[in-house]
PDB file of N, CA and C in Angstrom:
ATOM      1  N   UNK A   1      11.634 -17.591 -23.147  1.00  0.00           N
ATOM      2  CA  UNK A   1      12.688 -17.402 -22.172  1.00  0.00           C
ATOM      3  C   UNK A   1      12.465 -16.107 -21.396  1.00  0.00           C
ATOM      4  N   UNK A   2      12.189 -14.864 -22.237  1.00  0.00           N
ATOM      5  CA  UNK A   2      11.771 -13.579 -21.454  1.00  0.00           C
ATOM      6  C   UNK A   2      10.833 -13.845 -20.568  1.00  0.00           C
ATOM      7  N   UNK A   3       9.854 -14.864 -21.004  1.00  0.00           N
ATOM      8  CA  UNK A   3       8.526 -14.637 -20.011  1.00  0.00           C
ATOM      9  C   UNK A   3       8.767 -15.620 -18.605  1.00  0.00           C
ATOM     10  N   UNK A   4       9.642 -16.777 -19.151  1.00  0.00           N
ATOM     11  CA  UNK A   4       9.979 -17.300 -17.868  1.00  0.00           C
ATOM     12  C   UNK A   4      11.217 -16.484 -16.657  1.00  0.00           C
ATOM     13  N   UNK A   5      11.995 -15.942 -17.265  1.00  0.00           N
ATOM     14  CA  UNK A   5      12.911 -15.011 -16.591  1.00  0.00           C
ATOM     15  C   UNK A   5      12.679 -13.969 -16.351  1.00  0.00           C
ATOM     16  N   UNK A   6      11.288 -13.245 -17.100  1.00  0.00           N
ATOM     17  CA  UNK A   6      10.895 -12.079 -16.218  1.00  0.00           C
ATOM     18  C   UNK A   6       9.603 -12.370 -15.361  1.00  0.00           C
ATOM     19  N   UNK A   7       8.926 -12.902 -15.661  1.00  0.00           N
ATOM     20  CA  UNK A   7       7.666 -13.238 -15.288  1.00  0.00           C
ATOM     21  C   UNK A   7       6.985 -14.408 -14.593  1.00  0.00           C
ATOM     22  N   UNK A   8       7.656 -15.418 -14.745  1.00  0.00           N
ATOM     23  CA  UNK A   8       7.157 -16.556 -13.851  1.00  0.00           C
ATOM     24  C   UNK A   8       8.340 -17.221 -13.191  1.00  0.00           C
ATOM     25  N   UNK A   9       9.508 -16.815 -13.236  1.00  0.00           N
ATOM     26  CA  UNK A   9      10.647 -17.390 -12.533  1.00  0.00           C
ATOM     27  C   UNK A   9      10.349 -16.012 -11.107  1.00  0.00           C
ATOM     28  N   UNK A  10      10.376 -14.771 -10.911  1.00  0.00           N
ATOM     29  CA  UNK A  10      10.761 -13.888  -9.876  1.00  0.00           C
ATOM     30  C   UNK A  10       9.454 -14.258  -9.407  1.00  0.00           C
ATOM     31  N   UNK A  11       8.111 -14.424  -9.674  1.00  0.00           N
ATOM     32  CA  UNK A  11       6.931 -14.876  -8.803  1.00  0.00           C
ATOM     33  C   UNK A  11       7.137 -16.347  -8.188  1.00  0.00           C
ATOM     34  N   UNK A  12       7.601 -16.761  -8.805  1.00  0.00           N
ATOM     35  CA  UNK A  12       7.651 -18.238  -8.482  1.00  0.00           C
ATOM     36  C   UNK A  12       8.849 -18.466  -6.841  1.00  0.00           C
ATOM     37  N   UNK A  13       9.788 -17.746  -7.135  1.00  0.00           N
ATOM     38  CA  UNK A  13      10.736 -17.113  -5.849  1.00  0.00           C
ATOM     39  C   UNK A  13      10.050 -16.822  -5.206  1.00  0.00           C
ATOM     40  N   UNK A  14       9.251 -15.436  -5.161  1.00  0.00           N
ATOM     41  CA  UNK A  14       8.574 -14.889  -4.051  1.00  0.00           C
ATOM     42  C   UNK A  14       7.405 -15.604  -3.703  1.00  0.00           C
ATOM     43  N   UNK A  15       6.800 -16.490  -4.382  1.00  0.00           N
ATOM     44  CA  UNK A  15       5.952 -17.414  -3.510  1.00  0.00           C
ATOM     45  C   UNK A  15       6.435 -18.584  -2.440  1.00  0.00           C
ATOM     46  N   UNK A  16       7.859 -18.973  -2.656  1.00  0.00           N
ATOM     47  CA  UNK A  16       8.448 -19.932  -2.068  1.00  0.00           C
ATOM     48  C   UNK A  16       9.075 -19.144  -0.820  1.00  0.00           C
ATOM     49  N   UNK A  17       9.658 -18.099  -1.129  1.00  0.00           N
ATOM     50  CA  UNK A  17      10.705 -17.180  -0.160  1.00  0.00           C
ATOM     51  C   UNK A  17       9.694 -15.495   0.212  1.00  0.00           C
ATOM     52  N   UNK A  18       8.674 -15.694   0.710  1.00  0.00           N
ATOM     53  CA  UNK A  18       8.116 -14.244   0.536  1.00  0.00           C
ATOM     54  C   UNK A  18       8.258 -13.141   1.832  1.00  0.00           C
ATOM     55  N   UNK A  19       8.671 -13.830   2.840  1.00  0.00           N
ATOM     56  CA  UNK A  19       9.985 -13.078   4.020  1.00  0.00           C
ATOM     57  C   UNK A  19      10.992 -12.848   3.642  1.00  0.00           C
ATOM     58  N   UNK A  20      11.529 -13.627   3.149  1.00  0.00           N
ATOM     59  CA  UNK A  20      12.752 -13.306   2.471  1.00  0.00           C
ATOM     60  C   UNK A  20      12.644 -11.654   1.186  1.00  0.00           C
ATOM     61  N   UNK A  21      12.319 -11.907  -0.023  1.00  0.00           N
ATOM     62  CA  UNK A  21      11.998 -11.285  -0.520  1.00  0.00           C
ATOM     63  C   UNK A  21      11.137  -9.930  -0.126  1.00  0.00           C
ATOM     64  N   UNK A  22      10.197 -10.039   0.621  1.00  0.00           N
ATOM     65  CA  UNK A  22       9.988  -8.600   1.142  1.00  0.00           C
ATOM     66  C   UNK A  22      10.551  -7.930   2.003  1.00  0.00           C
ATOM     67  N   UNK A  23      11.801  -8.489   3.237  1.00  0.00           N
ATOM     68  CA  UNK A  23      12.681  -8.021   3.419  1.00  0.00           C
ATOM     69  C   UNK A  23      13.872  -7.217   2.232  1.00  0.00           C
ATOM     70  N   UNK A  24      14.273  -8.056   1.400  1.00  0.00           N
ATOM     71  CA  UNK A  24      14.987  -8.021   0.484  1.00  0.00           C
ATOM     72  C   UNK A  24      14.799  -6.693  -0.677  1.00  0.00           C
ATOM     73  N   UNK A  25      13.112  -6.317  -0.286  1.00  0.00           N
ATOM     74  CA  UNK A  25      12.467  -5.443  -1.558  1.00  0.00           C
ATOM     75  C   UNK A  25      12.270  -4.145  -0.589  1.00  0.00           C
ATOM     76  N   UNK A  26      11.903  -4.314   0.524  1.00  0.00           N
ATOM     77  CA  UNK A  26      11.270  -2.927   1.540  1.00  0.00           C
ATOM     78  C   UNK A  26      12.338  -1.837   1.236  1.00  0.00           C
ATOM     79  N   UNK A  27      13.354  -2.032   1.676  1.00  0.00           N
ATOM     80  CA  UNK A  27      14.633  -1.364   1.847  1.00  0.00           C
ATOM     81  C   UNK A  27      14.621  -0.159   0.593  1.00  0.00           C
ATOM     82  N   UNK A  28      15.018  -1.094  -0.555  1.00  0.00           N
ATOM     83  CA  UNK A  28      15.284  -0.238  -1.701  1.00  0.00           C
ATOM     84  C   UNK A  28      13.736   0.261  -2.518  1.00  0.00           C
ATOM     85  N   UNK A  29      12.546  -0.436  -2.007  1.00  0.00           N
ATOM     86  CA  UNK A  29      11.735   0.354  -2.277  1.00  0.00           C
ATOM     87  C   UNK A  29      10.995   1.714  -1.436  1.00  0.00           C
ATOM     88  N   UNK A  30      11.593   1.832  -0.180  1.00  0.00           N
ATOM     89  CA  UNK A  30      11.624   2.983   0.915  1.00  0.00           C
ATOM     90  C   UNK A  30      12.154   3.949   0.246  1.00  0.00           C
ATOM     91  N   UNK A  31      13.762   3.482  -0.080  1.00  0.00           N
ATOM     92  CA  UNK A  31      14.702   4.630  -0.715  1.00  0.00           C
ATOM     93  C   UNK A  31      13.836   5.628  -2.126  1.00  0.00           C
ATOM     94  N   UNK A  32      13.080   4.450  -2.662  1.00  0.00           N
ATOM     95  CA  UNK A  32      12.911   4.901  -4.153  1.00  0.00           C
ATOM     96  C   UNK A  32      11.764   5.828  -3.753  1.00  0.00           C
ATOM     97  N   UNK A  33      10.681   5.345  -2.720  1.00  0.00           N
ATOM     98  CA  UNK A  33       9.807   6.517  -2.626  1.00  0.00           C
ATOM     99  C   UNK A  33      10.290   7.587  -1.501  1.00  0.00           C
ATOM    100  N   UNK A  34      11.417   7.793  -1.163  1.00  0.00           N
ATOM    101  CA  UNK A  34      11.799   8.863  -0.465  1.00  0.00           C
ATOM    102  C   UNK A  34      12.194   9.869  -1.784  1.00  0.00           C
ATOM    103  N   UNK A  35      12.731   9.500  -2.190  1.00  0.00           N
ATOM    104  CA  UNK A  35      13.914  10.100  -3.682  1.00  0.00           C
ATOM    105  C   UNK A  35      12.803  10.694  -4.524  1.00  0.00           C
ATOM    106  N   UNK A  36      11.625  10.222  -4.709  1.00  0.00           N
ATOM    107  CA  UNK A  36      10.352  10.561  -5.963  1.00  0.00           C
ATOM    108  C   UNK A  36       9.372  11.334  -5.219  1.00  0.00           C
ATOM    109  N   UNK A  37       9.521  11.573  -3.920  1.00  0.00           N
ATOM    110  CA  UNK A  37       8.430  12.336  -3.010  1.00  0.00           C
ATOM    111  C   UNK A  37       8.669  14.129  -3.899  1.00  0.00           C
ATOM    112  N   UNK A  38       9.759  14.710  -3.869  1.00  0.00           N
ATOM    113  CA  UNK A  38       9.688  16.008  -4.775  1.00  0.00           C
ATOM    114  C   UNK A  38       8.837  16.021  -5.618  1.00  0.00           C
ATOM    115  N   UNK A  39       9.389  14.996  -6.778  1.00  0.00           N
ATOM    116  CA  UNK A  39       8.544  15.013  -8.118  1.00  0.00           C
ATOM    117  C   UNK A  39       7.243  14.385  -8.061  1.00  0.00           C
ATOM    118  N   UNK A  40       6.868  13.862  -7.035  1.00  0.00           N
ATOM    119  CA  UNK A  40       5.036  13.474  -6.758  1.00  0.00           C
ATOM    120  C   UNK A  40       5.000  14.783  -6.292  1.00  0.00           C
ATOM    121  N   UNK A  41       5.212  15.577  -5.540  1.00  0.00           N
ATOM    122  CA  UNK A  41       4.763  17.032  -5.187  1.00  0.00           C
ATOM    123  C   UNK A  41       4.437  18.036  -6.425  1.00  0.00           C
ATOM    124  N   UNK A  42       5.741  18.328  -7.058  1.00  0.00           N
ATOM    125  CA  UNK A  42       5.549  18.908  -8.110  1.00  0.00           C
ATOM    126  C   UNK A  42       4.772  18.721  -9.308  1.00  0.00           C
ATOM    127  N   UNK A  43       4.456  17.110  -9.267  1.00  0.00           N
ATOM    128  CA  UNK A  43       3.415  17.030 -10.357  1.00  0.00           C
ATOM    129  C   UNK A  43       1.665  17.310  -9.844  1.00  0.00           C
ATOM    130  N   UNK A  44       1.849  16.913  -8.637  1.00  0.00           N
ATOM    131  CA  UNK A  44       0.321  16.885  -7.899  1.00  0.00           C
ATOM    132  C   UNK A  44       0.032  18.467  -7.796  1.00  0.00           C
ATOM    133  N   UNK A  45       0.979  19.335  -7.631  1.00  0.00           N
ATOM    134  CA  UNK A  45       0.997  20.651  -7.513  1.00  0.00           C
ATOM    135  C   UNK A  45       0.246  21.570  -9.094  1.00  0.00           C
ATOM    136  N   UNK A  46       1.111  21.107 -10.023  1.00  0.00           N
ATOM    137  CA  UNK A  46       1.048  21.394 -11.730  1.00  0.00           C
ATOM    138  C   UNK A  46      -0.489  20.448 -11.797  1.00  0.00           C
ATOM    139  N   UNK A  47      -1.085  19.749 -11.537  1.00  0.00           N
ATOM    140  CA  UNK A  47      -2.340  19.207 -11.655  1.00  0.00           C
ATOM    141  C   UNK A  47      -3.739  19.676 -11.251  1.00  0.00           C
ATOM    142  N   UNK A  48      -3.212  20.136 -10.215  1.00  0.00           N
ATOM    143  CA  UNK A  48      -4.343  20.992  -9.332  1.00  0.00           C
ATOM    144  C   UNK A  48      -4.173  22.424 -10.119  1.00  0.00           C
ATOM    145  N   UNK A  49      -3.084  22.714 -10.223  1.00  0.00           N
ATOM    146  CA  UNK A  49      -3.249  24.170 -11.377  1.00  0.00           C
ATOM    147  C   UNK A  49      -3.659  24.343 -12.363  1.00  0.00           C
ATOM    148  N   UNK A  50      -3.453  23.199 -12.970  1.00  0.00           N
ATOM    149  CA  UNK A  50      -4.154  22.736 -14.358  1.00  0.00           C
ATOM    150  C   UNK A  50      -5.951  22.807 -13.931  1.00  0.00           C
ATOM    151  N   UNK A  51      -6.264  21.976 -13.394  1.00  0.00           N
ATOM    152  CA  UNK A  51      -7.394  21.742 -12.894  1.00  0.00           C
ATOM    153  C   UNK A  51      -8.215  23.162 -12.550  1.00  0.00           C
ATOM    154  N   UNK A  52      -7.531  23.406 -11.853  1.00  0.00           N
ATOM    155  CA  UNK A  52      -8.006  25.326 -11.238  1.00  0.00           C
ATOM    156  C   UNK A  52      -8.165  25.778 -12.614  1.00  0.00           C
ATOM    157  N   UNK A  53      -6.982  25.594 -13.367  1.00  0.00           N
ATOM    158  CA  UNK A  53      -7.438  26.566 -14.284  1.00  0.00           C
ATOM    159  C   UNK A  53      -8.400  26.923 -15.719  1.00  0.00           C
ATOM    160  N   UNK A  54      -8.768  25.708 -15.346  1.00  0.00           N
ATOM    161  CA  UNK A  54     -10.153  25.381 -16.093  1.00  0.00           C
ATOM    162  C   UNK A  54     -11.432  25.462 -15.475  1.00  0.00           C
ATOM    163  N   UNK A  55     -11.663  25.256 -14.116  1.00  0.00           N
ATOM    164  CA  UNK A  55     -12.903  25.744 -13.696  1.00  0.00           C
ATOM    165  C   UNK A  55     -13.168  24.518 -12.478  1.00  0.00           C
ATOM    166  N   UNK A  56     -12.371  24.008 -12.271  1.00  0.00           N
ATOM    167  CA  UNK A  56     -12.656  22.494 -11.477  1.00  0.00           C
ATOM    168  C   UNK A  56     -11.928  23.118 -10.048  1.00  0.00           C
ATOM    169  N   UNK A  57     -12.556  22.243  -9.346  1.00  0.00           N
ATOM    170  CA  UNK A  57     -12.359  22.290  -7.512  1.00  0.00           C
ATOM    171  C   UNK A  57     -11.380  21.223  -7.323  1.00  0.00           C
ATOM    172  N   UNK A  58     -10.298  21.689  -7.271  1.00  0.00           N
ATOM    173  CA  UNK A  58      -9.548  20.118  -7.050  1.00  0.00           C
ATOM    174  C   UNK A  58      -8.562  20.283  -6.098  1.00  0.00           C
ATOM    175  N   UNK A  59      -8.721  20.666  -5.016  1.00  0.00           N
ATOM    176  CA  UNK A  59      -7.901  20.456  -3.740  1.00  0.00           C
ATOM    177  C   UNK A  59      -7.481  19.091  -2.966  1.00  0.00           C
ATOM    178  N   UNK A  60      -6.257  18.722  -2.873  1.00  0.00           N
ATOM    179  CA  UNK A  60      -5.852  17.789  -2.651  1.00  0.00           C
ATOM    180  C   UNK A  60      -6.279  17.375  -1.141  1.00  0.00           C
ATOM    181  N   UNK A  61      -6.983  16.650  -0.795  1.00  0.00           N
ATOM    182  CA  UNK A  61      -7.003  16.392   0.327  1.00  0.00           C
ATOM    183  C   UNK A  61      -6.712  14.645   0.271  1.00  0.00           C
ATOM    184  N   UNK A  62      -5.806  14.159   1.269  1.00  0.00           N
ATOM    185  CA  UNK A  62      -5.863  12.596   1.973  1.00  0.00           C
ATOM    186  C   UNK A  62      -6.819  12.554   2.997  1.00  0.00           C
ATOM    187  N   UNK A  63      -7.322  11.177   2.994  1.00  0.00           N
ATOM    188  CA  UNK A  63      -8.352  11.196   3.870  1.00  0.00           C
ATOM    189  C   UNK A  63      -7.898   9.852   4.180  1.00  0.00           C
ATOM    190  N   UNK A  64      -8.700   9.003   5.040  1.00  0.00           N
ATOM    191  CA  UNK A  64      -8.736   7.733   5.546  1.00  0.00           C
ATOM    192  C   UNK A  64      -9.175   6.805   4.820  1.00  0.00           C
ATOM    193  N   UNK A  65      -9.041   5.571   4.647  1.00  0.00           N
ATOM    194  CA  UNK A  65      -9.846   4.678   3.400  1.00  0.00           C
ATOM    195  C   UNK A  65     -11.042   3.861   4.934  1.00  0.00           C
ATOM    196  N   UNK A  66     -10.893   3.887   5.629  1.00  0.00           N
ATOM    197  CA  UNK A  66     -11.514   3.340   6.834  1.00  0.00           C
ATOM    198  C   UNK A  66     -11.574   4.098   7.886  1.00  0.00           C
ATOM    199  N   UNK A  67     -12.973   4.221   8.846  1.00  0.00           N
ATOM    200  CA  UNK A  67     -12.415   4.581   9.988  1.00  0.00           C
ATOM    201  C   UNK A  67     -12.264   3.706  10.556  1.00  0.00           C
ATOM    202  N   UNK A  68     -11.700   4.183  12.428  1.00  0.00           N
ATOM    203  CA  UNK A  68     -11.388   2.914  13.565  1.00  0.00           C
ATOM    204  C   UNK A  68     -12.548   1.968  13.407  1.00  0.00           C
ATOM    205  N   UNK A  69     -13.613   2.241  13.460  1.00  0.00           N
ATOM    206  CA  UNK A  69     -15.284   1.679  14.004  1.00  0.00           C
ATOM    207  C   UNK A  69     -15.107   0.331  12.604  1.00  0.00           C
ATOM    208  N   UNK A  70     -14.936   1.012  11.485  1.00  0.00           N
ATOM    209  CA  UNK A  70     -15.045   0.326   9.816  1.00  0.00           C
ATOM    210  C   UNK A  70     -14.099  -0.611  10.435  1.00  0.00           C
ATOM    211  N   UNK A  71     -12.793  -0.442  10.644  1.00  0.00           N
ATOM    212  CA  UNK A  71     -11.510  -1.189  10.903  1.00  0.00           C
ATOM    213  C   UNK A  71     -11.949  -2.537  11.882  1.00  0.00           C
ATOM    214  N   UNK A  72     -12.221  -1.853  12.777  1.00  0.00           N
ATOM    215  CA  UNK A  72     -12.731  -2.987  13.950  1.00  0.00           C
ATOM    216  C   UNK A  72     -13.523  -4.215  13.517  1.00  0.00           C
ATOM    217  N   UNK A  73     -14.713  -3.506  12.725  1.00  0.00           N
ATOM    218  CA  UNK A  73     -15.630  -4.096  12.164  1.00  0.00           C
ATOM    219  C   UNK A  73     -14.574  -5.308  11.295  1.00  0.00           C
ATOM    220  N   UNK A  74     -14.313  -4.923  10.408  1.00  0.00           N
ATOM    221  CA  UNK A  74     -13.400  -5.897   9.226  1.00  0.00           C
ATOM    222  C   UNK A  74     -12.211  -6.640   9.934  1.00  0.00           C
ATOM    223  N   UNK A  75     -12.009  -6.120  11.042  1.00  0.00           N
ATOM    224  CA  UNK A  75     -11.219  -7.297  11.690  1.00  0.00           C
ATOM    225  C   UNK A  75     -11.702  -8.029  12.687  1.00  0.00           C
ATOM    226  N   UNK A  76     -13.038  -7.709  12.872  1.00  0.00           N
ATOM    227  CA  UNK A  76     -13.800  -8.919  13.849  1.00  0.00           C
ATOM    228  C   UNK A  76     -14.409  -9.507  12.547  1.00  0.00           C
ATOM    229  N   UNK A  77     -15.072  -9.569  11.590  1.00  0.00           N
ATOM    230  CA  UNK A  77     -15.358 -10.230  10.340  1.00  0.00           C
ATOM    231  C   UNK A  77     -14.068 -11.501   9.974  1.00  0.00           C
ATOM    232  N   UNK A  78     -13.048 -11.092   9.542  1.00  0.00           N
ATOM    233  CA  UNK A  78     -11.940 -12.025   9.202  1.00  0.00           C
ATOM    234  C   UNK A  78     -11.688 -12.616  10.654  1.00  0.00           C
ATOM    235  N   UNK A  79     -11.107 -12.124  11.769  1.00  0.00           N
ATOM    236  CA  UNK A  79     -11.401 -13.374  13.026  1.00  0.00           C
ATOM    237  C   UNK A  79     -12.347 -14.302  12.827  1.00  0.00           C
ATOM    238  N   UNK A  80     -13.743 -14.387  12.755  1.00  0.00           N
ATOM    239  CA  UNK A  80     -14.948 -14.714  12.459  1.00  0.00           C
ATOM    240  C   UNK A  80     -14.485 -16.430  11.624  1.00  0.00           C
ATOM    241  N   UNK A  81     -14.006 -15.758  10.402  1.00  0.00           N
ATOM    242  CA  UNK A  81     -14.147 -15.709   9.024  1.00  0.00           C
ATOM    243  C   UNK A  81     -13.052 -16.979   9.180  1.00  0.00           C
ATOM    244  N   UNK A  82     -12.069 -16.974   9.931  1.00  0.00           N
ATOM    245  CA  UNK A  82     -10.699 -17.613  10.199  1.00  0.00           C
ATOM    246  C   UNK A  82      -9.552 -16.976   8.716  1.00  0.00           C
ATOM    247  N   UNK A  83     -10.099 -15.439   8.456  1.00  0.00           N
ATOM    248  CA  UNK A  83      -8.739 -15.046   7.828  1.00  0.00           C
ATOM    249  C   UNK A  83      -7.531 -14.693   8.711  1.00  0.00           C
ATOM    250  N   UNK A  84      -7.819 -14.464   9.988  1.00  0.00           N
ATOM    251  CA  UNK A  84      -6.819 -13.789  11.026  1.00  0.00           C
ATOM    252  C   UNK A  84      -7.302 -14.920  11.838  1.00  0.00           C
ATOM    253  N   UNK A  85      -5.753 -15.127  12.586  1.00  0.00           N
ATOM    254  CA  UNK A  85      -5.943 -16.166  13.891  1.00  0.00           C
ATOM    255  C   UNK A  85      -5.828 -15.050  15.057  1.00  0.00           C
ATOM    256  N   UNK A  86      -5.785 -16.509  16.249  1.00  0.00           N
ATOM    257  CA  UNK A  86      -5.681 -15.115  17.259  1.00  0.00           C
ATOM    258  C   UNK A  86      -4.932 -13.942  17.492  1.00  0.00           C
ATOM    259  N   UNK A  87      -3.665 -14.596  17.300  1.00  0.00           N
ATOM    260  CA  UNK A  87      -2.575 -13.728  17.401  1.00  0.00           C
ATOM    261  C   UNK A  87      -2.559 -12.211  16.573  1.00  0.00           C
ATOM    262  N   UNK A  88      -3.001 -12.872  15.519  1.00  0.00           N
ATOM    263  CA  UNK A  88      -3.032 -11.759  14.215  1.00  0.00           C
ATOM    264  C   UNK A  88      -4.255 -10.301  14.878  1.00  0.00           C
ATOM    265  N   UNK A  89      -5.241 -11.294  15.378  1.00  0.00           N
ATOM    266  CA  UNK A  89      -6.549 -10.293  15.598  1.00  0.00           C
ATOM    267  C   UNK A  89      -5.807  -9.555  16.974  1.00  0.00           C
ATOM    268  N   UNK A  90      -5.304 -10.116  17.681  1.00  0.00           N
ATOM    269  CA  UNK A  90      -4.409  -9.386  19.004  1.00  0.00           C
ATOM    270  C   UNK A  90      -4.008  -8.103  18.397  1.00  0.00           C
ATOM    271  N   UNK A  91      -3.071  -8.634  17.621  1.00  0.00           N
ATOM    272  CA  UNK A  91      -1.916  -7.754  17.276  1.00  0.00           C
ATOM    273  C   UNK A  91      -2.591  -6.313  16.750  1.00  0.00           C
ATOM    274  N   UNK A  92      -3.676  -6.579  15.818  1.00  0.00           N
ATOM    275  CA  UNK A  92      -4.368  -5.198  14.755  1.00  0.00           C
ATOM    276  C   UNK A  92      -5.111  -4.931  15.790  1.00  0.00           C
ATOM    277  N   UNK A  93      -6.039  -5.549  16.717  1.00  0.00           N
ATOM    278  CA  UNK A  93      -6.764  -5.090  17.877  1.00  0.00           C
ATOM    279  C   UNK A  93      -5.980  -4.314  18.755  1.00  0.00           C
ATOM    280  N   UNK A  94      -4.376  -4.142  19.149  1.00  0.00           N
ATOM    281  CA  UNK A  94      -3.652  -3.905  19.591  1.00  0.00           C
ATOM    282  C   UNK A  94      -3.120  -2.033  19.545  1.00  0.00           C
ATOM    283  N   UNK A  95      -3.416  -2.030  17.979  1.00  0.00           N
ATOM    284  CA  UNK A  95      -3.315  -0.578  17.420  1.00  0.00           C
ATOM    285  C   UNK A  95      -4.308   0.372  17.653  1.00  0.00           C
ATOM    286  N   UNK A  96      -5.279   0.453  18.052  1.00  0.00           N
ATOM    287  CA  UNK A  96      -6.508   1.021  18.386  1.00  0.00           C
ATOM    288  C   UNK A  96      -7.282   0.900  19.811  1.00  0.00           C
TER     289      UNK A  96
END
């Protein structure tokens, strides 16, 4: 019963309703990572100190997982590919 009511009944929803449901989920999962942004700071902060203080280089940097050129590339591939239709390839072609 647990595994059908936790586990294959709420997937089984969101495969049938998955507009629905990610409307339904964005909202309160926005809130939750607005609210936890402090304590991701403060721990990423205490990590890198930790780190420093053993002898390691660990400066936080974000970087890009793609550039534009990579991006382009992987979305003329899936056009190609028929993972993206036209519209779709418009739209991401659209951002750049």
């Amino acid at each position: 019963t647990l595994l059908l009511l936790g586990e294959i009944g709420p997937k089984t929803i969101a495969v049938k309703f998955p507009r629905v449901i990610a409307r339904a989920v964005s909202y309160p999962l926005n809130i939750f990572h607005i609210a936890i942004t402090p304590i991701r700071w403060v721990i990423m902060i205490v990590s890198v100190g930790f780190t420093k203080l053993f002898g390691a280089d660990a400066e936080y940097k974000q970087h890009d997982s793609f550039s534009t050129e990579e991006l382009k590339i992987l979305v003329g591939i899936g056009n190609e590919e028929g993972v993206l239709n036209e519209v779709e390839n418009r739209l991401v072609n659209s951002f750049y």
